[in-house]
PDB file of N, CA and C in Angstrom:
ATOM      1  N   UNK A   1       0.822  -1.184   0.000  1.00  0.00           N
ATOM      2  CA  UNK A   1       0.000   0.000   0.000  1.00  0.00           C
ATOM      3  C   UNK A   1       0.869   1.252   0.000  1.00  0.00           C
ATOM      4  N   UNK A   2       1.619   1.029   1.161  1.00  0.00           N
ATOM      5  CA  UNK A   2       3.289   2.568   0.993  1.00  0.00           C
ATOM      6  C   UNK A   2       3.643   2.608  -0.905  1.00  0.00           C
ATOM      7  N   UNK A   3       3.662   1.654  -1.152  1.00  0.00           N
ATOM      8  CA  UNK A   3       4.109   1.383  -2.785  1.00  0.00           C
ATOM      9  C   UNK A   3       3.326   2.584  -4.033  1.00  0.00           C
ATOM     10  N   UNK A   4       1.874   1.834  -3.503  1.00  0.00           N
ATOM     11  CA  UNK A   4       0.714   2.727  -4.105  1.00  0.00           C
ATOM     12  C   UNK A   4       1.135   4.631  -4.036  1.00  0.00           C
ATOM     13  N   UNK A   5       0.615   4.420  -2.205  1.00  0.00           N
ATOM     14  CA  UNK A   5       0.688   5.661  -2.264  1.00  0.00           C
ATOM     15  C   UNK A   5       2.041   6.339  -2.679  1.00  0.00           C
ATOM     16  N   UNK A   6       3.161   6.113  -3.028  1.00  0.00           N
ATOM     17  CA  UNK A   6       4.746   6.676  -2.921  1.00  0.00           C
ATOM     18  C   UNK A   6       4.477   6.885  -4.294  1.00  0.00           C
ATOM     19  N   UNK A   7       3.850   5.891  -5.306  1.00  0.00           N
ATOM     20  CA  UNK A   7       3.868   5.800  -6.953  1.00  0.00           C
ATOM     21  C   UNK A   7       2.825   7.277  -7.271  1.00  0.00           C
ATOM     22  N   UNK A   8       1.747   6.979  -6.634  1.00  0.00           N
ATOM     23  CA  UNK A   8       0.631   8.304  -6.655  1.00  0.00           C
ATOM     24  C   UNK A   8       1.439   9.671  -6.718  1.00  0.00           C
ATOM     25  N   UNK A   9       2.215   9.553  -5.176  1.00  0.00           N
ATOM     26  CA  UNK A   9       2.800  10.899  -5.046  1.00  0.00           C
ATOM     27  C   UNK A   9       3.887  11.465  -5.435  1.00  0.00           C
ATOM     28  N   UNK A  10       4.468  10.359  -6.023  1.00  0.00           N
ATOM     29  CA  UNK A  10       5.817  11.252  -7.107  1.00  0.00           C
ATOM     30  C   UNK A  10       5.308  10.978  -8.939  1.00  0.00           C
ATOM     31  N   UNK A  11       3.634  10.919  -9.011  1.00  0.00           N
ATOM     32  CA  UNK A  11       2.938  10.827 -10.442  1.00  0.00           C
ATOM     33  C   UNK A  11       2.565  12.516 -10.008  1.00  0.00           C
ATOM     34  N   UNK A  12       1.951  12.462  -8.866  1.00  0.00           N
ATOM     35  CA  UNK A  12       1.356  14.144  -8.768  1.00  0.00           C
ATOM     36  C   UNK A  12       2.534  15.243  -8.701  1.00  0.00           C
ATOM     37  N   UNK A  13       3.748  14.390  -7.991  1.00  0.00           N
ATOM     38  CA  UNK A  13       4.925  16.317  -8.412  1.00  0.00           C
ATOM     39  C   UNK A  13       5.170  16.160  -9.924  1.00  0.00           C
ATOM     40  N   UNK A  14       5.397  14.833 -10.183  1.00  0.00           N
ATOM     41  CA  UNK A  14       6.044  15.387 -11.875  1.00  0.00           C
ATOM     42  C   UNK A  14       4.681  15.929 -12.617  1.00  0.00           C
ATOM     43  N   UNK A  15       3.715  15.563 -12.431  1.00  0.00           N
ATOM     44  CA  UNK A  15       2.769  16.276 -13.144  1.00  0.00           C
ATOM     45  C   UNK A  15       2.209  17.870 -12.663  1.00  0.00           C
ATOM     46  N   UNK A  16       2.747  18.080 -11.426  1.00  0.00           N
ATOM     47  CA  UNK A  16       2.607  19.198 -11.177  1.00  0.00           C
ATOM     48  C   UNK A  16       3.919  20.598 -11.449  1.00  0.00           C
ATOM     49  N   UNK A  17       4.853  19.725 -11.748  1.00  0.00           N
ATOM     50  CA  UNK A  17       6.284  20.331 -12.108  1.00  0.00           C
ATOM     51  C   UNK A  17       6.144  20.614 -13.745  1.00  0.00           C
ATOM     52  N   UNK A  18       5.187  19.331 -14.472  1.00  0.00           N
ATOM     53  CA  UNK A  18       5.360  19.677 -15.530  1.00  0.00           C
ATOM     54  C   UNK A  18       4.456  20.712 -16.399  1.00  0.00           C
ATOM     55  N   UNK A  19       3.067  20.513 -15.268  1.00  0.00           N
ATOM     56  CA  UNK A  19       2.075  21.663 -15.965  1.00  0.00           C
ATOM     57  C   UNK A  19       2.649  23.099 -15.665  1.00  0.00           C
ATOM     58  N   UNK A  20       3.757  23.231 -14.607  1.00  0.00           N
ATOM     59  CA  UNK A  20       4.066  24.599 -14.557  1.00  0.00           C
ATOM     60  C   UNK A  20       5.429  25.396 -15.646  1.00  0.00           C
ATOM     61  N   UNK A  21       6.025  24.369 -16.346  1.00  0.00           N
ATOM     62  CA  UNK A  21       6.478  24.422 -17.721  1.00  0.00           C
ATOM     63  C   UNK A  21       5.774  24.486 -18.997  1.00  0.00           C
ATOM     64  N   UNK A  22       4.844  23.965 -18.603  1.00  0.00           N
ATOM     65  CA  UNK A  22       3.686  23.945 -19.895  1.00  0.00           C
ATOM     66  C   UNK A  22       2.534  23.963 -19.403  1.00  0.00           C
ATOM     67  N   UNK A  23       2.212  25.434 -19.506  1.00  0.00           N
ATOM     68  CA  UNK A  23       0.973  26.307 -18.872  1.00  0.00           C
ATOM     69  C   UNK A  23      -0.498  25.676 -19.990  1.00  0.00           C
ATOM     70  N   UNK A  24       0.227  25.970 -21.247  1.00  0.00           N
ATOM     71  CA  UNK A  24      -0.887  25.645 -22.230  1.00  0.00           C
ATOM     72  C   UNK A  24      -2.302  24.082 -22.109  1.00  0.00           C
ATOM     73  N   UNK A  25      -3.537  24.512 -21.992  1.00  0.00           N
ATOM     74  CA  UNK A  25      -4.312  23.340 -21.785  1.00  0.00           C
ATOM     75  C   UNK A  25      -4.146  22.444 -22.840  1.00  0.00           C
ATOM     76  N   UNK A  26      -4.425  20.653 -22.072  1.00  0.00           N
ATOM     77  CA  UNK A  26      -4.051  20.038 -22.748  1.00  0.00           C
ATOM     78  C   UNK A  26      -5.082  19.240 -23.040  1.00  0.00           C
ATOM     79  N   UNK A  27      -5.198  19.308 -24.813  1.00  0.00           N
ATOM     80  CA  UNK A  27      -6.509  19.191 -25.675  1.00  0.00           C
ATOM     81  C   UNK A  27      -6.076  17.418 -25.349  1.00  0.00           C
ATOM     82  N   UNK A  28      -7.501  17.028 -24.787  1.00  0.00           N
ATOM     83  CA  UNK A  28      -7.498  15.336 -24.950  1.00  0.00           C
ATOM     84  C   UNK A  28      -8.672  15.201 -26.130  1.00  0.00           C
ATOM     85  N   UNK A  29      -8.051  14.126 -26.960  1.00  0.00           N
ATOM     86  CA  UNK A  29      -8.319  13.115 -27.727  1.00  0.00           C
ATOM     87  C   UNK A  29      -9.615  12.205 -27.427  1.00  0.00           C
ATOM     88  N   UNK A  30     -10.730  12.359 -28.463  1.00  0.00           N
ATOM     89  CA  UNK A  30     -11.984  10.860 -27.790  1.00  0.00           C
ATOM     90  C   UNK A  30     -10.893   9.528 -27.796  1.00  0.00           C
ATOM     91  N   UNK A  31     -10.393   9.251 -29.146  1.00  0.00           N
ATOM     92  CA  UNK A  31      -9.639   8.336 -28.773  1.00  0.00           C
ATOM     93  C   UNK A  31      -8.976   7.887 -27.562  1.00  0.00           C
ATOM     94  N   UNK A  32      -8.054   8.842 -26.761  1.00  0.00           N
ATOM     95  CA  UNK A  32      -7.689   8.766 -25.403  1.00  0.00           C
ATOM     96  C   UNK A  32      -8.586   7.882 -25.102  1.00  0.00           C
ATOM     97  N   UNK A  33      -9.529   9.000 -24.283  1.00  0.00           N
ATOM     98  CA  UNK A  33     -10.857   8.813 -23.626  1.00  0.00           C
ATOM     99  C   UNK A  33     -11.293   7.140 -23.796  1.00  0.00           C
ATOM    100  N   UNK A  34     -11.632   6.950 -24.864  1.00  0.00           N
ATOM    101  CA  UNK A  34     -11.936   5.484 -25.039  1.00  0.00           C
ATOM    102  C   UNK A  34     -11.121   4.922 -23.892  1.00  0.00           C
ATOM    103  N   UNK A  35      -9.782   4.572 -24.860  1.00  0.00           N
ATOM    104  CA  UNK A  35      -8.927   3.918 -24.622  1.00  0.00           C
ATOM    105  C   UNK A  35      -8.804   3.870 -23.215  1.00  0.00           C
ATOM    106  N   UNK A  36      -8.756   4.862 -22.214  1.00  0.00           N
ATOM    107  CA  UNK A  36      -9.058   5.047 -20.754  1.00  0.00           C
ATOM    108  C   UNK A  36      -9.883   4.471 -20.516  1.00  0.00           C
ATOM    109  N   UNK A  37     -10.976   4.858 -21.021  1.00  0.00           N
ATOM    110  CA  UNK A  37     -12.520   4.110 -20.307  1.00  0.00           C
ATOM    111  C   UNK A  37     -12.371   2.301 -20.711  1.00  0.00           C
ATOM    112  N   UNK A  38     -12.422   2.090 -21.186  1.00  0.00           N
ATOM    113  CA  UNK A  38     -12.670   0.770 -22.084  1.00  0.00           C
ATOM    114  C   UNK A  38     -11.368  -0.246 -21.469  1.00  0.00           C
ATOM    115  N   UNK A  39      -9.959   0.065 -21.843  1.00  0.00           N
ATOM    116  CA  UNK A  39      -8.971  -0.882 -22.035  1.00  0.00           C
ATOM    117  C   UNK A  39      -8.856  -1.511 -20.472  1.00  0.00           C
ATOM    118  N   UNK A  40      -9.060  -1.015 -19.291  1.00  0.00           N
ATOM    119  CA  UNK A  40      -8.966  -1.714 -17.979  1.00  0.00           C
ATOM    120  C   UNK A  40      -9.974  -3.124 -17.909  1.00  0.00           C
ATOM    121  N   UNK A  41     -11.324  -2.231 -18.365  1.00  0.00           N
ATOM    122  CA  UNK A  41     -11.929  -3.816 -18.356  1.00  0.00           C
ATOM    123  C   UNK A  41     -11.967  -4.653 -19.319  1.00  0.00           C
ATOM    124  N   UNK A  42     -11.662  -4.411 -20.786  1.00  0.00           N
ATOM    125  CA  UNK A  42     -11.380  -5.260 -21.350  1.00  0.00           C
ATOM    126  C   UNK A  42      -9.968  -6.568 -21.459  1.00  0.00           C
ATOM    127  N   UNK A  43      -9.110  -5.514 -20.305  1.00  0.00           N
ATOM    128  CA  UNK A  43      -7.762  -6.264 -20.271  1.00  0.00           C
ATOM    129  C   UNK A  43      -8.424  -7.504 -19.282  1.00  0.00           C
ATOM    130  N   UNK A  44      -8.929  -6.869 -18.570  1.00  0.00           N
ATOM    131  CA  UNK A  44      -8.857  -8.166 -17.030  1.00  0.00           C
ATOM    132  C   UNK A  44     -10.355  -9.160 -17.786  1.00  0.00           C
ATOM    133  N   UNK A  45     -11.036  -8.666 -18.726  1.00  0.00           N
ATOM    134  CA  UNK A  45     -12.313  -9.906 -19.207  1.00  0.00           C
ATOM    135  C   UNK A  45     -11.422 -10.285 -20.006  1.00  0.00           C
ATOM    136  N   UNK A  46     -10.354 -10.312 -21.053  1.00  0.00           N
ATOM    137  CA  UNK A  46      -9.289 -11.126 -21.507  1.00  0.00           C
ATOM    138  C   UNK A  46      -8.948 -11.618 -20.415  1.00  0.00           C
ATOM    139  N   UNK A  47      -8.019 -11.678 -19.637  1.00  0.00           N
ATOM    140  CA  UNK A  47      -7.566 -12.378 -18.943  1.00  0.00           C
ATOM    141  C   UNK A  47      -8.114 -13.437 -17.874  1.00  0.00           C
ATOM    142  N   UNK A  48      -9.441 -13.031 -17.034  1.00  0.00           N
ATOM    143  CA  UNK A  48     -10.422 -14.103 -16.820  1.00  0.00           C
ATOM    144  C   UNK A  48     -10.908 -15.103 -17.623  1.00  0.00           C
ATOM    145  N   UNK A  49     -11.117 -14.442 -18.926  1.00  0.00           N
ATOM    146  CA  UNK A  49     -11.510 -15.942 -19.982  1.00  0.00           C
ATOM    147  C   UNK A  49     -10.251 -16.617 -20.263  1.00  0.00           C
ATOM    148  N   UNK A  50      -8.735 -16.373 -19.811  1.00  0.00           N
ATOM    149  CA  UNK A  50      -7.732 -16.653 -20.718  1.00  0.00           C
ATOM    150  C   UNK A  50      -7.713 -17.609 -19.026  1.00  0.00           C
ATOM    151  N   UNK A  51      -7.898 -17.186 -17.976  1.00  0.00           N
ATOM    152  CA  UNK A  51      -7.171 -18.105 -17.000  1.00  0.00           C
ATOM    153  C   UNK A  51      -8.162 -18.689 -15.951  1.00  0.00           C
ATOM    154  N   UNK A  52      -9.610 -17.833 -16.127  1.00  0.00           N
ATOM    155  CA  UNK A  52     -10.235 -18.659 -15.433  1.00  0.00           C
ATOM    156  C   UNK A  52     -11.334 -19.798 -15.306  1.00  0.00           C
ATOM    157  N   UNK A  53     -11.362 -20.113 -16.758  1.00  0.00           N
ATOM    158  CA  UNK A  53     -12.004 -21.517 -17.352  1.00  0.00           C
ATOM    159  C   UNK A  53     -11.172 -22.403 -17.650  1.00  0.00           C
ATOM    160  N   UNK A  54      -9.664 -21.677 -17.387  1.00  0.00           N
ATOM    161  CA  UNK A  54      -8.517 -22.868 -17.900  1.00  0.00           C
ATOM    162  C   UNK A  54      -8.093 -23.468 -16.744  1.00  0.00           C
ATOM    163  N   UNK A  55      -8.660 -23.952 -15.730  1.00  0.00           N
ATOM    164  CA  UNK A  55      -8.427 -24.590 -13.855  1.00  0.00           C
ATOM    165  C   UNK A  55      -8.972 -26.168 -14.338  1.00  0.00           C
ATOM    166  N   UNK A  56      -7.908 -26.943 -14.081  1.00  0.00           N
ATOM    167  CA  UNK A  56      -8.279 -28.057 -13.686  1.00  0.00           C
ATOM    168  C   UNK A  56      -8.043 -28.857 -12.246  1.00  0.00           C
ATOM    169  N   UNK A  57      -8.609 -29.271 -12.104  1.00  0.00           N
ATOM    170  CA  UNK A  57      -8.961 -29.503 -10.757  1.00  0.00           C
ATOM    171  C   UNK A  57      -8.107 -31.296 -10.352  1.00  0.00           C
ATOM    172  N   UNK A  58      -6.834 -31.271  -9.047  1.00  0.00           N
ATOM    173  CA  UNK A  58      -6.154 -32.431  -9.589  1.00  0.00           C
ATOM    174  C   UNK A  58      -6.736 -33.205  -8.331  1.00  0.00           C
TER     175      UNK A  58
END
């Protein structure tokens, strides 16, 4: 969990170090967007069908 939070909080200075170099707003993409919304659950329903009908039982 220290892991999490330590990864979080050195994602928020560099992103806060970097918006103050580059003031200009930053135009997002639908594409992005998708790709955000969509690719988390489609990764892990790949991977449940890839590993969790494949259990055999010894």
């Amino acid at each position: 969990m220290m892991l999490t939070w330590g990864l979080a909080f050195l994602l928020s200075i560099g992103l806060r170090v970097w918006g103050q170099y580059h003031p200009d707003p930053f135009g997002v993409q639908p594409f992005l967007i998708g790709l955000l919304l969509f690719s988390p659950s489609l990764l892990l329903g790949i991977w449940l069908l890839g590993t969790g009908f494949n259990r055999t039982d010894s």
